[in-house]
Protein backbone atom coordinates (compact mmCIF):
# COMPACT_ATOMS: atom_id res chain seq x y z
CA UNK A 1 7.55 -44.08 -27.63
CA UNK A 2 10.72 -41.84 -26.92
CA UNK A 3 13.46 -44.41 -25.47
CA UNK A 4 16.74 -44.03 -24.25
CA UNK A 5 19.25 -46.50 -23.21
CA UNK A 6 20.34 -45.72 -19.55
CA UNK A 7 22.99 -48.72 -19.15
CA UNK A 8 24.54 -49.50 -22.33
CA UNK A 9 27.09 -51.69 -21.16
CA UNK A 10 24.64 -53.13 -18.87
CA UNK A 11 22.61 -54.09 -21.82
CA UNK A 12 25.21 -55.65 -23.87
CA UNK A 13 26.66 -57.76 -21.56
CA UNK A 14 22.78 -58.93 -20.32
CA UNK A 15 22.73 -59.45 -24.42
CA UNK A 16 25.58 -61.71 -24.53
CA UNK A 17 24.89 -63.67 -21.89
CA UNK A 18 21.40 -64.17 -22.68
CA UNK A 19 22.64 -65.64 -26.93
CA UNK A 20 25.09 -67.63 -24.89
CA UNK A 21 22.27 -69.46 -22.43
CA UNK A 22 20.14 -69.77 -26.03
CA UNK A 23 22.96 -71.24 -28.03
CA UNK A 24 23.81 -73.99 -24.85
CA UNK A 25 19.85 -74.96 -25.19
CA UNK A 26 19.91 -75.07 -28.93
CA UNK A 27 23.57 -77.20 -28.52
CA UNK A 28 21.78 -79.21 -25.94
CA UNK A 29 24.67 -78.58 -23.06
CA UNK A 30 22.99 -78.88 -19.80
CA UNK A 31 23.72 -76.12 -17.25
CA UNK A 32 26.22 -76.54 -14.47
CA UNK A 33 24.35 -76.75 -10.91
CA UNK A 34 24.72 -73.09 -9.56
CA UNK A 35 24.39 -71.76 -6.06
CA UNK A 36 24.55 -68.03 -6.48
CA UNK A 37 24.12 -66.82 -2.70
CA UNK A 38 26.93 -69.36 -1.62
CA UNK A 39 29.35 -68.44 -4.18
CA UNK A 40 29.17 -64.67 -3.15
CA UNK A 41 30.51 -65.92 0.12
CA UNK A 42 30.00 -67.99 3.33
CA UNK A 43 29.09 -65.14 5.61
CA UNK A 44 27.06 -63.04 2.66
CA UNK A 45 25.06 -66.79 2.18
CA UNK A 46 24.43 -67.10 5.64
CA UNK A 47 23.01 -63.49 6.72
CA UNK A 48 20.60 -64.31 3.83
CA UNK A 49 19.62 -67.37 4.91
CA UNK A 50 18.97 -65.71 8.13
CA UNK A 51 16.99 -63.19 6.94
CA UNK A 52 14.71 -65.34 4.71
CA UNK A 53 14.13 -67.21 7.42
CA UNK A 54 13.03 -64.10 9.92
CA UNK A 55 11.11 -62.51 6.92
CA UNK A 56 8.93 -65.59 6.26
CA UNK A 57 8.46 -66.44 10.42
CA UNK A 58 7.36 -62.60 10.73
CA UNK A 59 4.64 -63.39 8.05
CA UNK A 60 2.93 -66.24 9.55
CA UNK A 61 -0.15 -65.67 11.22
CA UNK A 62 1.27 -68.26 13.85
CA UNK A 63 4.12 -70.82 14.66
CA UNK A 64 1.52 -73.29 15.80
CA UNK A 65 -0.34 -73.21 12.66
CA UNK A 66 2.88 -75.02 10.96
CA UNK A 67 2.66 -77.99 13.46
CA UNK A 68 1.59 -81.46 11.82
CA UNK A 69 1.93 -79.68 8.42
CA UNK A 70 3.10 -80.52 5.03
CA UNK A 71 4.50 -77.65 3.25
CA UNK A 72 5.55 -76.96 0.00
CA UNK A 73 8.63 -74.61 -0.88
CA UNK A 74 8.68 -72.90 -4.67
CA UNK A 75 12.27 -72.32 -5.64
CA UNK A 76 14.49 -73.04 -2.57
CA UNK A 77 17.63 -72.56 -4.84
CA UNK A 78 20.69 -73.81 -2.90
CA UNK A 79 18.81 -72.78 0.45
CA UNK A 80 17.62 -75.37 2.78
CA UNK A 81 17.26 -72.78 5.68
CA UNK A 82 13.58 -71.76 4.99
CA UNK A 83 12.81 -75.54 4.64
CA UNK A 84 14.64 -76.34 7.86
CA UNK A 85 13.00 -73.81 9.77
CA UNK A 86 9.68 -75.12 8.86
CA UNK A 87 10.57 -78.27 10.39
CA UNK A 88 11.50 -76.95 13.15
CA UNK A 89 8.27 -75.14 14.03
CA UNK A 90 6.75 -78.78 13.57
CA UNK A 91 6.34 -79.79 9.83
CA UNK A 92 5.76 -83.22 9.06
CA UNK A 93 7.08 -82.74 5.54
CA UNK A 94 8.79 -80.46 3.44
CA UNK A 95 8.04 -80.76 -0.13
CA UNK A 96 10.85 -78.58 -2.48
CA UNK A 97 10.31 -77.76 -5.76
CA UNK A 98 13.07 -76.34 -7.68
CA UNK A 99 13.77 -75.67 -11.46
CA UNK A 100 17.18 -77.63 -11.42
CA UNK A 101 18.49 -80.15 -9.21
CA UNK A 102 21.50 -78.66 -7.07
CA UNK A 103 23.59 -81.64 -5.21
CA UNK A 104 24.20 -80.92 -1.10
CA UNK A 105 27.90 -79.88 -0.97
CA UNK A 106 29.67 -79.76 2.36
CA UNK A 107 29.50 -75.70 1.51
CA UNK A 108 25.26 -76.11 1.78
CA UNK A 109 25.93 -78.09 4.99
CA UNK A 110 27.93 -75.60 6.88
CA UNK A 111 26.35 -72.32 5.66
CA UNK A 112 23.16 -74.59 7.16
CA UNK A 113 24.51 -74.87 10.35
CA UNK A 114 25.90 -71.49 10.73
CA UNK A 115 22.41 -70.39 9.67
CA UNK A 116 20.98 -71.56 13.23
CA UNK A 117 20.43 -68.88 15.59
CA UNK A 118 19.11 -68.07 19.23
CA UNK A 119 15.63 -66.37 17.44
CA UNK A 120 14.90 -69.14 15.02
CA UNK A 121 13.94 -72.72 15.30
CA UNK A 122 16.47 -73.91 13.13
CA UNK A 123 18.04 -77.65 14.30
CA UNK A 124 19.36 -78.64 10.73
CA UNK A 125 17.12 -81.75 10.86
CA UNK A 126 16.39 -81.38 6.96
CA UNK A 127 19.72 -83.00 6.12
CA UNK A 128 19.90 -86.77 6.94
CA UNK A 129 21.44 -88.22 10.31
CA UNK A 130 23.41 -90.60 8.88
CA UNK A 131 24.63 -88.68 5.85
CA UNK A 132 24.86 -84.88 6.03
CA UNK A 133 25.29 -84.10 2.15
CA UNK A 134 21.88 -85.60 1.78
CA UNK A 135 17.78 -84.62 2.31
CA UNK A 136 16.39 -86.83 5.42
CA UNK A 137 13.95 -88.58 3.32
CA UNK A 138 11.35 -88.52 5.83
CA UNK A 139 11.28 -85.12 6.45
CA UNK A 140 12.04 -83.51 2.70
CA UNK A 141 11.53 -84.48 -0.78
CA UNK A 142 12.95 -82.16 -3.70
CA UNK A 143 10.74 -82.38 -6.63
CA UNK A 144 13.06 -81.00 -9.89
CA UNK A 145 10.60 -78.85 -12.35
CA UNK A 146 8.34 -75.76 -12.28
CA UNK A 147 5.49 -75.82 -10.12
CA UNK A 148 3.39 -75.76 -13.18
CA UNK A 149 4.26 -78.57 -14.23
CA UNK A 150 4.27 -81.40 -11.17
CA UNK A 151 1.73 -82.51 -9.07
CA UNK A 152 2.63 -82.77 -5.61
CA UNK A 153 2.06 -86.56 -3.72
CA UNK A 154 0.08 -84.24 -1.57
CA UNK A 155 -1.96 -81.32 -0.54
CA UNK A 156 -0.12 -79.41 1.40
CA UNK A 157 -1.09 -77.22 4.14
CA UNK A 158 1.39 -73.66 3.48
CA UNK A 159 3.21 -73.32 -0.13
CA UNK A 160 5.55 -70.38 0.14
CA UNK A 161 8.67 -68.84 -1.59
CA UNK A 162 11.38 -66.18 -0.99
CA UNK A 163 12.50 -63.86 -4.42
CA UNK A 164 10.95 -66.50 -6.67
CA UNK A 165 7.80 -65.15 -8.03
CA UNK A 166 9.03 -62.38 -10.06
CA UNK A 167 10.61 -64.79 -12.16
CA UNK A 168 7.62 -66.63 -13.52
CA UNK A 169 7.11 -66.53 -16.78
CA UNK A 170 3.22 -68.11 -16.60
CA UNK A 171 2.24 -66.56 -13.09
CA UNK A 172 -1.40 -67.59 -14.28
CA UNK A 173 -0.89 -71.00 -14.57
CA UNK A 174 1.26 -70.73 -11.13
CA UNK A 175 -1.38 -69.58 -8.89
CA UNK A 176 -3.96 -72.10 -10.61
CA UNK A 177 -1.35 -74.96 -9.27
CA UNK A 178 -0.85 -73.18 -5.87
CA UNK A 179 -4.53 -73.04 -5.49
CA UNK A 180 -4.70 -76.98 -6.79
CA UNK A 181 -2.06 -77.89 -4.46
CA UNK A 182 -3.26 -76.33 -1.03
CA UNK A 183 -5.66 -77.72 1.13
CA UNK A 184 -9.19 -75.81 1.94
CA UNK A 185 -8.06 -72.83 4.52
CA UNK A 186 -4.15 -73.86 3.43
CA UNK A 187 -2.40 -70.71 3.19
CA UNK A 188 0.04 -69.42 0.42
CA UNK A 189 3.07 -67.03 1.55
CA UNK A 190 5.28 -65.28 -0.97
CA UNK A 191 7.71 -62.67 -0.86
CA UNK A 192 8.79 -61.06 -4.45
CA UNK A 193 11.41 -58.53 -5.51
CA UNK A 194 9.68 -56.10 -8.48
CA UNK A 195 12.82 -54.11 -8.68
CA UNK A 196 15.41 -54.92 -11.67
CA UNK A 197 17.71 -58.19 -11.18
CA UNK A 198 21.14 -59.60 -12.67
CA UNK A 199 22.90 -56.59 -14.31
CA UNK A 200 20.10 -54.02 -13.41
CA UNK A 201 20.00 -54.82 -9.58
CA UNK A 202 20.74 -52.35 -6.91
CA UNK A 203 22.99 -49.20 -6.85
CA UNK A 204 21.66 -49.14 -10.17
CA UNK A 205 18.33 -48.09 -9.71
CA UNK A 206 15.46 -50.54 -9.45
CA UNK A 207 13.09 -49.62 -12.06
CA UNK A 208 15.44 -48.40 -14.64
CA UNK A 209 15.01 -51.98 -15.69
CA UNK A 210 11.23 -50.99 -17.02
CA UNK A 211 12.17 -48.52 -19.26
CA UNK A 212 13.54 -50.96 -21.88
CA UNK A 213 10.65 -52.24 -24.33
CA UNK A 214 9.66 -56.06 -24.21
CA UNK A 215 11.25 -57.10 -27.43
CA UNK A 216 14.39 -55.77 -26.63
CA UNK A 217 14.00 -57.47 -22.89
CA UNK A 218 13.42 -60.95 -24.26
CA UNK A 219 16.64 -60.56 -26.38
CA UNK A 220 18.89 -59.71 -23.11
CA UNK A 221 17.34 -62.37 -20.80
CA UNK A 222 16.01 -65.79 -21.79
CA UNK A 223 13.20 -67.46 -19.81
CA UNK A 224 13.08 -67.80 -15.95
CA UNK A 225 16.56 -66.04 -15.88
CA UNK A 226 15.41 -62.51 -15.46
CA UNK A 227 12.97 -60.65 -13.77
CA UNK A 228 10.13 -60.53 -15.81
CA UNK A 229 8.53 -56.94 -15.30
CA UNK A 230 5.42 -57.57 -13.56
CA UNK A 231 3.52 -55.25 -11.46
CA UNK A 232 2.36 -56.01 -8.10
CA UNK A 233 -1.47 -55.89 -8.99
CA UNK A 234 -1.06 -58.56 -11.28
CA UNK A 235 -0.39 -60.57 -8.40
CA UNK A 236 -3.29 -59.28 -6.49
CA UNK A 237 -5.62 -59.82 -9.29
CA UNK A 238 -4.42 -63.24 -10.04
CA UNK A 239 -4.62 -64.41 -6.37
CA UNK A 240 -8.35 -63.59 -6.14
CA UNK A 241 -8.85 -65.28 -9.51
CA UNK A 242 -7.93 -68.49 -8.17
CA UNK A 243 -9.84 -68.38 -4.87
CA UNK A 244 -7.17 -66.90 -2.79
CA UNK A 245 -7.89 -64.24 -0.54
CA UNK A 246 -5.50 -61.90 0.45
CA UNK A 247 -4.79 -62.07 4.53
CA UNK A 248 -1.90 -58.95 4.30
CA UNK A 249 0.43 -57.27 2.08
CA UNK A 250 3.46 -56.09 3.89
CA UNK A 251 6.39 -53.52 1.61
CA UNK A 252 9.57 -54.02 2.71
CA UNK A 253 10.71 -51.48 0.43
CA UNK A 254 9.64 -48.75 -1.89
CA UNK A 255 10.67 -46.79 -4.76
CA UNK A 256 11.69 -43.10 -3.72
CA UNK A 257 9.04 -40.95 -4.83
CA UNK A 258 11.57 -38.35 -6.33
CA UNK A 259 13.13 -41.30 -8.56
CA UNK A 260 10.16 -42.46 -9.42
CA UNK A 261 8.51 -39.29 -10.91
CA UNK A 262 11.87 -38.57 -12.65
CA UNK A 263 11.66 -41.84 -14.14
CA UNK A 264 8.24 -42.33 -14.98
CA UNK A 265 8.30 -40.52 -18.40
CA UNK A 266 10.50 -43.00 -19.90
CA UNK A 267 9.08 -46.02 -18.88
CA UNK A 268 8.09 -48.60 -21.48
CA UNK A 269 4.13 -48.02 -21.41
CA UNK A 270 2.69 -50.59 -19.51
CA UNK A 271 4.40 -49.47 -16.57
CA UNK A 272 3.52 -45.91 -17.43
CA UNK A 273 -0.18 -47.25 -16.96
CA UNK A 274 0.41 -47.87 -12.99
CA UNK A 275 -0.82 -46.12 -10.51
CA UNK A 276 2.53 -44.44 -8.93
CA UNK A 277 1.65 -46.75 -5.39
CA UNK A 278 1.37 -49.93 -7.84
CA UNK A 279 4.83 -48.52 -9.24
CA UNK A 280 6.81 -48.31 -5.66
CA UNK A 281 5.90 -51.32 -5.02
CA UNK A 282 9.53 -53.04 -5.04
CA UNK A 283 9.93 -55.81 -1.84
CA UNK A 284 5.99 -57.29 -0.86
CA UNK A 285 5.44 -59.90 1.51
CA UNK A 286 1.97 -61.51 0.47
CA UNK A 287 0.02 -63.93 2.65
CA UNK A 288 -3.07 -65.23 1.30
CA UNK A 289 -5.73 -68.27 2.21
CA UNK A 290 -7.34 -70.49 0.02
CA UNK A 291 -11.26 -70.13 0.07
């Protein structure tokens, strides 16, 4: 396979980052609680929090169908916007499941309240009454761990996530446990980002990111902190495997045809195997139902 390094510097400095993480696991320092969106800024947090929230209530089939619910959110991060939004459409519960616990700074409590807006049914009730820096306990629970491996007190009703998806490392066993932890008729909402993350996101462009071989991927990000390189019909397929059927498939975005047939040549050669409409595929908004 002819292969050609586009972003050298980009690539070492993924590199070193990457032997850094390892080295912390093999020294057995724990990572530092991170909240990525707020530490690019207040305002930058909040217009994201916004628009997760607007992306996912555009992808329901109804507001109504939330009401009574338990819910289950994969990989809120240090957002609590999606979550809250669900309770305001009428939740009963929120169940979050994220990889590491992140404490509730005053910082996650404002950009929450600044998320609220005139469109969305926001009320910030996912924080407690008496103490603000804190879940209300009857509302949310945060479960700490990959999906894969917890079992939820219950079956929920909608299990969602926002950007999550494309860094799974076992998407097999993920659906399997989305389809374990839903209800009959409980639906399953995801939106993913297939275009290159970290160092390789956007101006660079998004699928420059597939024309480095797997080995040398693996060596410049460690687990669950890259994007891994699936294709959106691996999704598809693995949906329908366990008993989900696909509702609708929205793109939000998609790779310019001109880019992409420029590129395609030098892509590592399991992406060279797509179909170019499997290939453009870079923002999807899935909603599927359990059988």
């Amino acid at each position: 396979m002819k292969f050609g390094i586009l972003h050298p510097r980009s690539v070492a400095r993924a590199i070193y980052c990457a032997q850094r993480w390892r080295l912390k696991r093999f020294l057995r320092i724990p990572d530092r609680p991170r909240s990525p969106v707020l530490d690019s800024g207040l305002e930058q947090a909040v217009d994201r929090y916004r628009r997760i929230c607007r992306t996912l209530l555009a992808a329901l089939p109804s507001a109504s169908s939330i009401q009574g619910s338990a819910v289950a959110e994969i990989g809120c991060g240090d957002c609590l916007a999606a979550a809250d939004m669900m309770l305001g459409l009428g939740a009963r519960h929120v169940h979050l499941v994220e990889h590491q616990a992140m404490p509730i700074t005053e910082l996650h409590r404002k950009a929450l309240e600044m998320s609220l807006a005139p469109d969305l049914p926001n009320r910030a009730e996912i924080l407690s009454a008496e103490n603000r820096l804190s879940l209300n306990p009857s509302k949310a629970t945060l479960h700490t761990g990959l999906l894969e491996n917890i079992s939820l007190p219950e079956p929920v009703d909608l299990i969602y996530s926002f950007d999550v998806l494309e860094h799974v490392e076992d998407l097999d066993a993920f659906f399997s446990c989305c389809q374990r932890s839903l209800k009959p008729g409980g639906l399953s909402l995801h939106k993913f980002d297939l275009s290159g993350h970290e160092f390789f996101e956007d101006p660079i462009p998004p699928l420059d990111f597939q024309t480095y071989p797997s080995w040398l991927s693996q060596l410049m990000f460690p687990r669950y902190r890259r994007a891994v390189g699936n294709f959106a019909d691996l999704f598809f397929d693995l949906m329908r495997k366990h008993g989900l059927e696909i509702l609708q498939t929205t793109s939000l975005r998609q790779a310019d045809p001109e880019y992409l047939g420029k590129i395609r040549p030098r892509l590592r050669r399991e992406a060279r195997s797509k179909s170019d409409e499997i290939l453009s595929f870079l923002d999807l908004v899935v909603l599927a139902k359990k059988k």
